[in-house]
PDB file of N, CA and C in Angstrom:
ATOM      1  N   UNK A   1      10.316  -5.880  -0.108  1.00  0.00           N
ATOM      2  CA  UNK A   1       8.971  -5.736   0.379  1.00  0.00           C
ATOM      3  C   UNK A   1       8.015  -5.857  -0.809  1.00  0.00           C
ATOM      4  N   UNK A   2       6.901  -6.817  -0.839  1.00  0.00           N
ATOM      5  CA  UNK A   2       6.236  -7.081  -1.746  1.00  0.00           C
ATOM      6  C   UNK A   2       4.943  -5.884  -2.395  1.00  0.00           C
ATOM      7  N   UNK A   3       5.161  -4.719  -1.254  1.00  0.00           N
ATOM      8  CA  UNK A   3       4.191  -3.753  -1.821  1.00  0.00           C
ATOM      9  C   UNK A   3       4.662  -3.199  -2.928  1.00  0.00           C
ATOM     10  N   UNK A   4       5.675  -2.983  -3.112  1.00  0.00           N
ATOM     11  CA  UNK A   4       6.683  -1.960  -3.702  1.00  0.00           C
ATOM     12  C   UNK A   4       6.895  -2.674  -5.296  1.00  0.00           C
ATOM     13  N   UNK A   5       5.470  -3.191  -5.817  1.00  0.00           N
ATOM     14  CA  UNK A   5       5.729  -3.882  -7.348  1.00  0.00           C
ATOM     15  C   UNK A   5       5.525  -3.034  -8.432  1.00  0.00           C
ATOM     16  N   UNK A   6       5.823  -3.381  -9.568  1.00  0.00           N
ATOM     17  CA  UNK A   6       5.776  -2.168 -10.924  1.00  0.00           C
ATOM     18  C   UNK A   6       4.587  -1.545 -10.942  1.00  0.00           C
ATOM     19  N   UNK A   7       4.977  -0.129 -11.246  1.00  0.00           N
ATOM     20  CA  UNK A   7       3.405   0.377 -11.246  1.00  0.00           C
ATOM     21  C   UNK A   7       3.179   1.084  -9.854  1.00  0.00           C
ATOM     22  N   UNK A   8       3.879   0.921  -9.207  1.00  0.00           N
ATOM     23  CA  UNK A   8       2.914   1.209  -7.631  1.00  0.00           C
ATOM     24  C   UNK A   8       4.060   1.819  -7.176  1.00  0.00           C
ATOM     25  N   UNK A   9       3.817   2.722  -6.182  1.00  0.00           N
ATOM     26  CA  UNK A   9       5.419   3.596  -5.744  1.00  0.00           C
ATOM     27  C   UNK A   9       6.548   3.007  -4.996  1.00  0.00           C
ATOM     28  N   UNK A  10       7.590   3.742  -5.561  1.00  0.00           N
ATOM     29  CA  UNK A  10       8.837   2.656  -4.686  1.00  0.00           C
ATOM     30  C   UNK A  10       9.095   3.247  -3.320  1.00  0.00           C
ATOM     31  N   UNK A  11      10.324   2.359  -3.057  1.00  0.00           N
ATOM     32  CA  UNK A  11      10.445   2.162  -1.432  1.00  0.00           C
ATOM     33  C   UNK A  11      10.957   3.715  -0.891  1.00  0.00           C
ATOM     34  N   UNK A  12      12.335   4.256  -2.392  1.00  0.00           N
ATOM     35  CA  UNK A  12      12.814   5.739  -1.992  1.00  0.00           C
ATOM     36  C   UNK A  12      11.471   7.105  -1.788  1.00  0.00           C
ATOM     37  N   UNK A  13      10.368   6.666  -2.952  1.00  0.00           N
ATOM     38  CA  UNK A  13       9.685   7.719  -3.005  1.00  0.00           C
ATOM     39  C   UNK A  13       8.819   8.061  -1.756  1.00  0.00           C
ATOM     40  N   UNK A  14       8.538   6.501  -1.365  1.00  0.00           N
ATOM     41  CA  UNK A  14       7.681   6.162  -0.207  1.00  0.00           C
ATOM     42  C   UNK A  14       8.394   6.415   1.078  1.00  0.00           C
ATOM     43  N   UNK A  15       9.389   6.432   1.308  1.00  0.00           N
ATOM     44  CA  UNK A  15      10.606   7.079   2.845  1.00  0.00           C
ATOM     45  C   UNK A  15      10.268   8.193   2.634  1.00  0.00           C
ATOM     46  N   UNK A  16      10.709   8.719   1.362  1.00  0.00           N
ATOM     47  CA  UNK A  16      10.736  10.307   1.044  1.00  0.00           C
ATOM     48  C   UNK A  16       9.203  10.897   1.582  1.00  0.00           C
ATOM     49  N   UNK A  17       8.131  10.932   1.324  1.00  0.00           N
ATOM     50  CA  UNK A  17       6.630  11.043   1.128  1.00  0.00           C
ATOM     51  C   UNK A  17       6.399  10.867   2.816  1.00  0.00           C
ATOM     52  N   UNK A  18       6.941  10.024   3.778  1.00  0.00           N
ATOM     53  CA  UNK A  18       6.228   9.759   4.506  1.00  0.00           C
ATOM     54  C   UNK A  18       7.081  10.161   5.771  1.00  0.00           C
ATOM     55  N   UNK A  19       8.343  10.094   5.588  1.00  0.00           N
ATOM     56  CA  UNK A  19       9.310  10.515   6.880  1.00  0.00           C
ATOM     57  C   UNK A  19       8.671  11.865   7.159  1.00  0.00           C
ATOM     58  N   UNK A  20       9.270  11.356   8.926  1.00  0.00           N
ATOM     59  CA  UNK A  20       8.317  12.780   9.193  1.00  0.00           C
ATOM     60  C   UNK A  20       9.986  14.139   9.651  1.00  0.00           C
ATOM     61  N   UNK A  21      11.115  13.372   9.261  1.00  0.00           N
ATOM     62  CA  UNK A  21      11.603  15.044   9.201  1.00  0.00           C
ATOM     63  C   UNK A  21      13.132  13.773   8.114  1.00  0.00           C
ATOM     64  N   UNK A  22      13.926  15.027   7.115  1.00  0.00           N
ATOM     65  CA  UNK A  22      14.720  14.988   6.484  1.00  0.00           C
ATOM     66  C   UNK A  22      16.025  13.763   6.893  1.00  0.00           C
ATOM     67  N   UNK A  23      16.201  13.698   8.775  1.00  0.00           N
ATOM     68  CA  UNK A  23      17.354  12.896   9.114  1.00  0.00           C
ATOM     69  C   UNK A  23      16.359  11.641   8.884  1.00  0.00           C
ATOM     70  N   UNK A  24      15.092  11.148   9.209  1.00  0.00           N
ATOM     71  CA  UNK A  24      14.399   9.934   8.644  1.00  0.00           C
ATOM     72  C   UNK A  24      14.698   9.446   7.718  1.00  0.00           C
ATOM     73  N   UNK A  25      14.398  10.175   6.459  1.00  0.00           N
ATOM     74  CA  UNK A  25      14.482  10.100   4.957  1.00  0.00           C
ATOM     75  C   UNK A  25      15.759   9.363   4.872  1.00  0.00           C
ATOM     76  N   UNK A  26      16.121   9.573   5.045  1.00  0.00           N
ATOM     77  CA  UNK A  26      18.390   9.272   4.724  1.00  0.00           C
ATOM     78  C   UNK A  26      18.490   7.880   5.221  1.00  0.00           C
ATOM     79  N   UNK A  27      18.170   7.663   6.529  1.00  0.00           N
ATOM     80  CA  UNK A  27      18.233   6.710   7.441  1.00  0.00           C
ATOM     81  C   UNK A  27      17.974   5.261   6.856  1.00  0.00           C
ATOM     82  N   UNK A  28      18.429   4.492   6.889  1.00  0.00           N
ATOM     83  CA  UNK A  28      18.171   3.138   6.169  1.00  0.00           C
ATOM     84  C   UNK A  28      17.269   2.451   7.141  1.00  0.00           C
ATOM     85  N   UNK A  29      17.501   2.477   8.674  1.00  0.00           N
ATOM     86  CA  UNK A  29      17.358   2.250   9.630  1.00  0.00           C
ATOM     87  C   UNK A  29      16.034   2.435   9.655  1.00  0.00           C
ATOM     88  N   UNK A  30      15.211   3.931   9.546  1.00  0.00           N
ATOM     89  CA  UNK A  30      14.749   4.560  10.108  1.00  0.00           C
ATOM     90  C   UNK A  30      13.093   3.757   9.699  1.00  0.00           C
ATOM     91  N   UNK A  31      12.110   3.540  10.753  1.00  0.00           N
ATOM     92  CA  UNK A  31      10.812   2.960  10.711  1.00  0.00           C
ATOM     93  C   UNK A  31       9.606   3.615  10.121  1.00  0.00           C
ATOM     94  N   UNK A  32       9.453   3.099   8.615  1.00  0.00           N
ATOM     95  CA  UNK A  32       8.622   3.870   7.799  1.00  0.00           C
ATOM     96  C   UNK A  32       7.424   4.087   8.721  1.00  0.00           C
ATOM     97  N   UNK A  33       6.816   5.018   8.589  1.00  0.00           N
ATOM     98  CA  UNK A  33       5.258   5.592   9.407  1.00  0.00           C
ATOM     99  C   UNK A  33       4.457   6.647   8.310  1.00  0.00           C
ATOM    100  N   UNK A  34       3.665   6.065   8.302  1.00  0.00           N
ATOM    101  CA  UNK A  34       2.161   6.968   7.025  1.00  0.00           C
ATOM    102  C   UNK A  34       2.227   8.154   7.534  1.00  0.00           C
ATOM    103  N   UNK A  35       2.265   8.794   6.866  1.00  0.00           N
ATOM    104  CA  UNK A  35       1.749  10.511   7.588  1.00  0.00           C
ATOM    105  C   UNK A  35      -0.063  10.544   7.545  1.00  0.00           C
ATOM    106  N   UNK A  36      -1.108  11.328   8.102  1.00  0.00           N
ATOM    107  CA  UNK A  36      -2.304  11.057   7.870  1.00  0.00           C
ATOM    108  C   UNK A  36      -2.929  11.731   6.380  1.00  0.00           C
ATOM    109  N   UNK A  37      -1.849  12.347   6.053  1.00  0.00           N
ATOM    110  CA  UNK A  37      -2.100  13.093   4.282  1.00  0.00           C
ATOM    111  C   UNK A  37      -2.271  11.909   3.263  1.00  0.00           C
ATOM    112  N   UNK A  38      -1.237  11.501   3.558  1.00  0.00           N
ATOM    113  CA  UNK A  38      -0.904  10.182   2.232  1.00  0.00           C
ATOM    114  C   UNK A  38      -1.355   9.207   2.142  1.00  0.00           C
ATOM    115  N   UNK A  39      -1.844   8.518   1.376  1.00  0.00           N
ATOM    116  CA  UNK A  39      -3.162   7.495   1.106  1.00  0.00           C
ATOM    117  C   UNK A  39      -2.329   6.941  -0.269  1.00  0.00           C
ATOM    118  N   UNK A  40      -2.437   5.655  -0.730  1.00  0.00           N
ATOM    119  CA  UNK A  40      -1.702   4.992  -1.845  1.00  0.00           C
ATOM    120  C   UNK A  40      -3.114   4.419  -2.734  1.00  0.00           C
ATOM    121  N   UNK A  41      -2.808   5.358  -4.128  1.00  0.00           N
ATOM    122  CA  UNK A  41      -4.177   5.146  -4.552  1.00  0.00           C
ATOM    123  C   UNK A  41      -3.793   4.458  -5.977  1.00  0.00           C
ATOM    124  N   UNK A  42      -2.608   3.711  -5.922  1.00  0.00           N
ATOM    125  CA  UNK A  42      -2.002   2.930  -6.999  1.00  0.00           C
ATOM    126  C   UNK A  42      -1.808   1.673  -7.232  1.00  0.00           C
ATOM    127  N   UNK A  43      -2.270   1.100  -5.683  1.00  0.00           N
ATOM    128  CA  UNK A  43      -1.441  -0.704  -5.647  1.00  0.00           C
ATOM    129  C   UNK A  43      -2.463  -1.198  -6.263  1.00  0.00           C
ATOM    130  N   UNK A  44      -1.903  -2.571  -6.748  1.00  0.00           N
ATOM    131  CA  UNK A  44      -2.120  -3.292  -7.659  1.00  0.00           C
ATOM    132  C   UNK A  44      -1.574  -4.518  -7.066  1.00  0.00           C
ATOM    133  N   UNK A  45      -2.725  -5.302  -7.012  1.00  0.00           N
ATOM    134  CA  UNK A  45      -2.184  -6.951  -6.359  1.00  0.00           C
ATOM    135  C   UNK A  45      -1.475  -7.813  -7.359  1.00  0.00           C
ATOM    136  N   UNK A  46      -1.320  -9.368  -6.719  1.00  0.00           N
ATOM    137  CA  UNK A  46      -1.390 -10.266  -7.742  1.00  0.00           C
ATOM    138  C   UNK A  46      -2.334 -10.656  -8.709  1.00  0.00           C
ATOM    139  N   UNK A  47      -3.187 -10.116  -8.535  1.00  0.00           N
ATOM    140  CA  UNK A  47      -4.535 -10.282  -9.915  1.00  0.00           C
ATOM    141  C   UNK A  47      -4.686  -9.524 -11.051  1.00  0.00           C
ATOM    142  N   UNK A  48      -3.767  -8.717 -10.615  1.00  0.00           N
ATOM    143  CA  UNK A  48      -3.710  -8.005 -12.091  1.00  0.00           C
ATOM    144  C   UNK A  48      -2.036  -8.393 -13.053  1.00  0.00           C
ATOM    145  N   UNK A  49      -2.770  -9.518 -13.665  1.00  0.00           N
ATOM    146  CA  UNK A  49      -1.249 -10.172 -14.102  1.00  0.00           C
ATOM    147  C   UNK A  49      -0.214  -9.345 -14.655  1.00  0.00           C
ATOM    148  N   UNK A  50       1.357  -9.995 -13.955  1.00  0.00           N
ATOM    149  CA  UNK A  50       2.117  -9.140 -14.455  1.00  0.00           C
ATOM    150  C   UNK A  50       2.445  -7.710 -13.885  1.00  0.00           C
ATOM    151  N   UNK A  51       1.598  -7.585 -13.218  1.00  0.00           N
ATOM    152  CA  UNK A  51       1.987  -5.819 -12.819  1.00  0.00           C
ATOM    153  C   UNK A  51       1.974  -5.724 -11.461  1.00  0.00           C
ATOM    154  N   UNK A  52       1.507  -6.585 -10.445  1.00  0.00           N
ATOM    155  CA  UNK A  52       1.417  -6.827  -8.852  1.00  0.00           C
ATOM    156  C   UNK A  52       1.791  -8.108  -8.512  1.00  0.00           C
ATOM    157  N   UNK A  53       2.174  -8.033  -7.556  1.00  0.00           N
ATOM    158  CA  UNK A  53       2.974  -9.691  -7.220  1.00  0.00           C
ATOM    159  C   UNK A  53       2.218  -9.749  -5.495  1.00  0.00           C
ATOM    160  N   UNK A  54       1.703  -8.322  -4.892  1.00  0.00           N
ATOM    161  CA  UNK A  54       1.057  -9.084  -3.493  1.00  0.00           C
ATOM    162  C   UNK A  54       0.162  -9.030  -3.214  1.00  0.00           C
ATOM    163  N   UNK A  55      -0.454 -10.177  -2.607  1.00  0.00           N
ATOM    164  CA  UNK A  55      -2.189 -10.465  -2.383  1.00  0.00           C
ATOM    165  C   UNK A  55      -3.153  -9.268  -1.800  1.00  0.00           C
ATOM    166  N   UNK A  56      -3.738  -9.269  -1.644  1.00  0.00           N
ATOM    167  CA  UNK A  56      -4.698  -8.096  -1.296  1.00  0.00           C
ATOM    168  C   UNK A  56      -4.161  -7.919   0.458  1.00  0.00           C
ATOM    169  N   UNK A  57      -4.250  -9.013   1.100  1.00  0.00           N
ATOM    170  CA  UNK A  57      -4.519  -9.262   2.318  1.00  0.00           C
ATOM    171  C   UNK A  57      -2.309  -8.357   2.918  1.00  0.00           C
ATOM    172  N   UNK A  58      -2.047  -9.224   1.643  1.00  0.00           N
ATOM    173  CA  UNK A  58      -0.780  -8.296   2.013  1.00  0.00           C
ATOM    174  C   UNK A  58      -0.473  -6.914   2.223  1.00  0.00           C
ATOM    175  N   UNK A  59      -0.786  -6.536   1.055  1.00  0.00           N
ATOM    176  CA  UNK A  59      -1.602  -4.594   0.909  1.00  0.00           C
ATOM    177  C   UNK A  59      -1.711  -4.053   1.957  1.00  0.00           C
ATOM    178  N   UNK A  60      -2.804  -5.071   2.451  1.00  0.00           N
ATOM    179  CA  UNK A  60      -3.773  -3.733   3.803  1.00  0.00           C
ATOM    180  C   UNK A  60      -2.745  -4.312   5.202  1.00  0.00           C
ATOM    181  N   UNK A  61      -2.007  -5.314   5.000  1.00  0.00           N
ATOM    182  CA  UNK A  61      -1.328  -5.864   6.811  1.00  0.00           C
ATOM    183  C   UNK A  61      -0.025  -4.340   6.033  1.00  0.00           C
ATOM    184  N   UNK A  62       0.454  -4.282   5.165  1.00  0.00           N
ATOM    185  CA  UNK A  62       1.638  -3.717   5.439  1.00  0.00           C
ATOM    186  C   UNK A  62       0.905  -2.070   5.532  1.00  0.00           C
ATOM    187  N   UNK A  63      -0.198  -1.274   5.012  1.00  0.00           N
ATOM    188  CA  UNK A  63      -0.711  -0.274   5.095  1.00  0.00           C
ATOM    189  C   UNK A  63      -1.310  -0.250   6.586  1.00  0.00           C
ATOM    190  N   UNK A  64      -1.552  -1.205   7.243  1.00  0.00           N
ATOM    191  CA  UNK A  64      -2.152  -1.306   8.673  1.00  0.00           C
ATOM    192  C   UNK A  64      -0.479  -0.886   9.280  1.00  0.00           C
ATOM    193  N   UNK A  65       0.297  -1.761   9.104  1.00  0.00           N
ATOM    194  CA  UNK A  65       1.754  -1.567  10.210  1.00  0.00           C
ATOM    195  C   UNK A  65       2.063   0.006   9.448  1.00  0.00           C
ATOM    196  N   UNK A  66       2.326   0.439   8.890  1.00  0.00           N
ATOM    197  CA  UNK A  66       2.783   1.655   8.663  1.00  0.00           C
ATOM    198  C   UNK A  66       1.375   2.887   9.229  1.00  0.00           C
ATOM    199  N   UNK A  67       0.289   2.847   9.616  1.00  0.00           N
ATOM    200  CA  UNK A  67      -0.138   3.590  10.079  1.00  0.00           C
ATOM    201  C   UNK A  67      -1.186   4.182   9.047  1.00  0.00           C
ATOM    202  N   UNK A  68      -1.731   3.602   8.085  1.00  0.00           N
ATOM    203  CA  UNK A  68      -2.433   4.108   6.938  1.00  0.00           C
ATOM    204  C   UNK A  68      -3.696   4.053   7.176  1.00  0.00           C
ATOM    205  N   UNK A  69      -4.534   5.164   7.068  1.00  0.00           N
ATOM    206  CA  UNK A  69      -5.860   5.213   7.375  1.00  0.00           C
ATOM    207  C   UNK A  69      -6.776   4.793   6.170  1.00  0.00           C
ATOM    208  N   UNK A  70      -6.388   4.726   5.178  1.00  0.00           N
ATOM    209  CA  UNK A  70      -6.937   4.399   3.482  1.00  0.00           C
ATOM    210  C   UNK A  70      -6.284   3.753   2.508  1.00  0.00           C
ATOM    211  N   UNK A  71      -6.637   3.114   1.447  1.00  0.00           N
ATOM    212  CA  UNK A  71      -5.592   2.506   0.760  1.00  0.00           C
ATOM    213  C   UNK A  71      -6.206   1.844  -0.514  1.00  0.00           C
ATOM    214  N   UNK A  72      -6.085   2.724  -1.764  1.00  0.00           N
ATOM    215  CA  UNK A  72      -6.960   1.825  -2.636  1.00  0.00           C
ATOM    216  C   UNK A  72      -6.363   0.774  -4.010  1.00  0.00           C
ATOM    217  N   UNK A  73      -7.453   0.090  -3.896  1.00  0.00           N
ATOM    218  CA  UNK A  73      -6.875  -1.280  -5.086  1.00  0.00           C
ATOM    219  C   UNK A  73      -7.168  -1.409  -6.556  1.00  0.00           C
ATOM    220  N   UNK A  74      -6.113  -0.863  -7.273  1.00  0.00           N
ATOM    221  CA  UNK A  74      -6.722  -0.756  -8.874  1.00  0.00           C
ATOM    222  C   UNK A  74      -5.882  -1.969  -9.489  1.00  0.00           C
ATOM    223  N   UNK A  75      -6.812  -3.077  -9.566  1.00  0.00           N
ATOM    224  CA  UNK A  75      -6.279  -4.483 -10.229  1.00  0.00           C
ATOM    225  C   UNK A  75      -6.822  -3.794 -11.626  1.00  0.00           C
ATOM    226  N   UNK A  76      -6.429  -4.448 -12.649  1.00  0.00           N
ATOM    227  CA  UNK A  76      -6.534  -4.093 -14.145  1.00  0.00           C
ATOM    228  C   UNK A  76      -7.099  -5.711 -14.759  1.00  0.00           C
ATOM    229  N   UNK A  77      -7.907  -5.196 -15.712  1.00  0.00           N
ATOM    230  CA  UNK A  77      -9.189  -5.994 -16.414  1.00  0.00           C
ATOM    231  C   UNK A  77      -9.820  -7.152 -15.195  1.00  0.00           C
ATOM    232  N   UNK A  78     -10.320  -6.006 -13.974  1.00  0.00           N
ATOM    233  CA  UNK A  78     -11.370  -7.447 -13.455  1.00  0.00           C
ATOM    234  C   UNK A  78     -10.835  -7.019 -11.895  1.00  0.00           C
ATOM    235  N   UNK A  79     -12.119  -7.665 -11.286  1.00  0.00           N
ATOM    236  CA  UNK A  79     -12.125  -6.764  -9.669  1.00  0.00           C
ATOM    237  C   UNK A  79     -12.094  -8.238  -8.746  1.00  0.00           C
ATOM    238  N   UNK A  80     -11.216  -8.954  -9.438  1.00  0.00           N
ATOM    239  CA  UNK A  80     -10.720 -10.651  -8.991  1.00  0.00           C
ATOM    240  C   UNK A  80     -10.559 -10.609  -7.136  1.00  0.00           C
ATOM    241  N   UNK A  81      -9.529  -9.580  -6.768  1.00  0.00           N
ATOM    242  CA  UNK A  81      -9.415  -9.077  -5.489  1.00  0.00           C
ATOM    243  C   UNK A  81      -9.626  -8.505  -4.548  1.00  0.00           C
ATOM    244  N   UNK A  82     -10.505  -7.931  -5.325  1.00  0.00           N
ATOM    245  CA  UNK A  82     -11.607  -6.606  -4.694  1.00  0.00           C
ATOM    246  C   UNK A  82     -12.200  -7.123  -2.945  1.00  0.00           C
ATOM    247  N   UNK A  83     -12.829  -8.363  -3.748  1.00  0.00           N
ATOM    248  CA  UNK A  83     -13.296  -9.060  -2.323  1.00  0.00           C
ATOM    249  C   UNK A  83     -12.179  -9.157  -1.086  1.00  0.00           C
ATOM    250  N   UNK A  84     -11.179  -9.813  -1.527  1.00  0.00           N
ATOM    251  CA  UNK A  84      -9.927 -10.132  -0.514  1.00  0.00           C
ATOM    252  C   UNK A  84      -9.806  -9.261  -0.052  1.00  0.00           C
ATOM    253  N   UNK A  85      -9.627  -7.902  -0.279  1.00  0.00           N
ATOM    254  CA  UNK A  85      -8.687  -6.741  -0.348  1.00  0.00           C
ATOM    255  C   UNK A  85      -9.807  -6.105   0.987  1.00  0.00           C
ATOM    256  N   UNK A  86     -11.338  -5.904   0.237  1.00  0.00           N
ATOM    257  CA  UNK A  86     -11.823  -5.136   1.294  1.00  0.00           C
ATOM    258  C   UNK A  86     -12.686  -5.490   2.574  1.00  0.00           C
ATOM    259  N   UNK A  87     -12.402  -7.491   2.249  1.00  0.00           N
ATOM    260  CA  UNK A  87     -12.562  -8.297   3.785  1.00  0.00           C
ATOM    261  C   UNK A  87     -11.238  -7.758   4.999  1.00  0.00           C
ATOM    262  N   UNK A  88     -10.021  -7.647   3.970  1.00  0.00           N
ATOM    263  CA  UNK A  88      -9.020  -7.687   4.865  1.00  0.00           C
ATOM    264  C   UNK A  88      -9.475  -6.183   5.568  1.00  0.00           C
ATOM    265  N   UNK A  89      -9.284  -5.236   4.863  1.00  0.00           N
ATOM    266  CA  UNK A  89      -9.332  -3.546   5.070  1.00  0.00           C
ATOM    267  C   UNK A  89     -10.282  -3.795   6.575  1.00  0.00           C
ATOM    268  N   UNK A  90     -11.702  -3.932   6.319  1.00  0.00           N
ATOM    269  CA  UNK A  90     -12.700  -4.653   7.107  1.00  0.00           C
ATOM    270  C   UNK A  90     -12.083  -4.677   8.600  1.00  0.00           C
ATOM    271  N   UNK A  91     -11.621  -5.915   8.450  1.00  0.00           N
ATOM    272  CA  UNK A  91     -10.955  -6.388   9.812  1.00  0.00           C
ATOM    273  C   UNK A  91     -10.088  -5.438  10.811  1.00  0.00           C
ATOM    274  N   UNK A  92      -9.357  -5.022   9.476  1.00  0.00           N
ATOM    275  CA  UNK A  92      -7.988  -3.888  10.533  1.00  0.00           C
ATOM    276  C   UNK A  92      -8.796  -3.032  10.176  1.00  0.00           C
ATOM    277  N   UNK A  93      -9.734  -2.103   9.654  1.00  0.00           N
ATOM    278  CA  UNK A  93     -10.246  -0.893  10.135  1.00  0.00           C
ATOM    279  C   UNK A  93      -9.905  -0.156   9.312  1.00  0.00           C
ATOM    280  N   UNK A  94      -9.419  -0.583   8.032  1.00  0.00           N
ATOM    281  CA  UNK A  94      -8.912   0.695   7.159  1.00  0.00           C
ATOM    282  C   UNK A  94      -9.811   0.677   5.821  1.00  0.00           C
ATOM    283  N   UNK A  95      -9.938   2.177   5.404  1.00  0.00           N
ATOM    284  CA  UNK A  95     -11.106   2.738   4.394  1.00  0.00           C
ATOM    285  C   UNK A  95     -10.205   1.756   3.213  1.00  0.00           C
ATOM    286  N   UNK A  96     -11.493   0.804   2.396  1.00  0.00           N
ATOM    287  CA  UNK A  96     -10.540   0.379   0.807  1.00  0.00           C
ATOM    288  C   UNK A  96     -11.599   1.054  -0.038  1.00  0.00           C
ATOM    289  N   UNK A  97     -10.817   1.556  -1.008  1.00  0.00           N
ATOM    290  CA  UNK A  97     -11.048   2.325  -2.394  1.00  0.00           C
ATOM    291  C   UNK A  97     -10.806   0.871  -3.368  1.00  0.00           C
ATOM    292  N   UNK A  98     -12.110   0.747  -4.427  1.00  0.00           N
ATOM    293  CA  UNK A  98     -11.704   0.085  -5.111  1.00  0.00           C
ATOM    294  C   UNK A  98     -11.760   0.913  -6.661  1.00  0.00           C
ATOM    295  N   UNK A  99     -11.180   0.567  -7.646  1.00  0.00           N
ATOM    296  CA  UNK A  99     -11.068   1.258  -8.707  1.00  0.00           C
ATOM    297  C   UNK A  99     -10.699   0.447  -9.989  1.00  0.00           C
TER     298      UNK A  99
END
């Protein structure tokens, strides 16, 4: 999954963080879902070279399917995506933090 790039939280921490009871967590199976606490205030697209590999528009479709009400974008030296990121947010309805 292309959210899950250096820098930004992984896939175990993110099951862990968001399952909503312990047999989830374990489950390989089991269908990640946002809790309404948790907000990802770390991703980092492809514009910040080297350290993000997915487009903005990617970000907010996979924070939209998991149920995420917020979601913010800290690209590094330069706000290249900023635009992409909070046309997409826009559309599906979700708060973007830029930083």
């Amino acid at each position: 999954m292309a959210l899950f790039a250096r820098n930004t939280i992984t896939e175990e921490t993110f099951r862990a963080k968001t399952a909503k009871t312990r047999k989830d967590a374990k489950s390989k199976d089991a269908k990640l879902v946002m809790t309404e606490d948790y907000v990802e205030l770390h991703a980092r697209s492809a514009f910040s070279f080297l350290e993000g590999s997915s487009l903005p528009e990617e970000l907010i479709s996979v924070c939209a399917n998991l149920g995420g009400a917020a979601m913010a974008l800290l690209d590094r030296n330069g706000v290249y995506g900023a635009p992409r990121f909070h046309m997409a947010a826009k559309k599906t309805g979700i708060k973007a933090h830029i930083g």
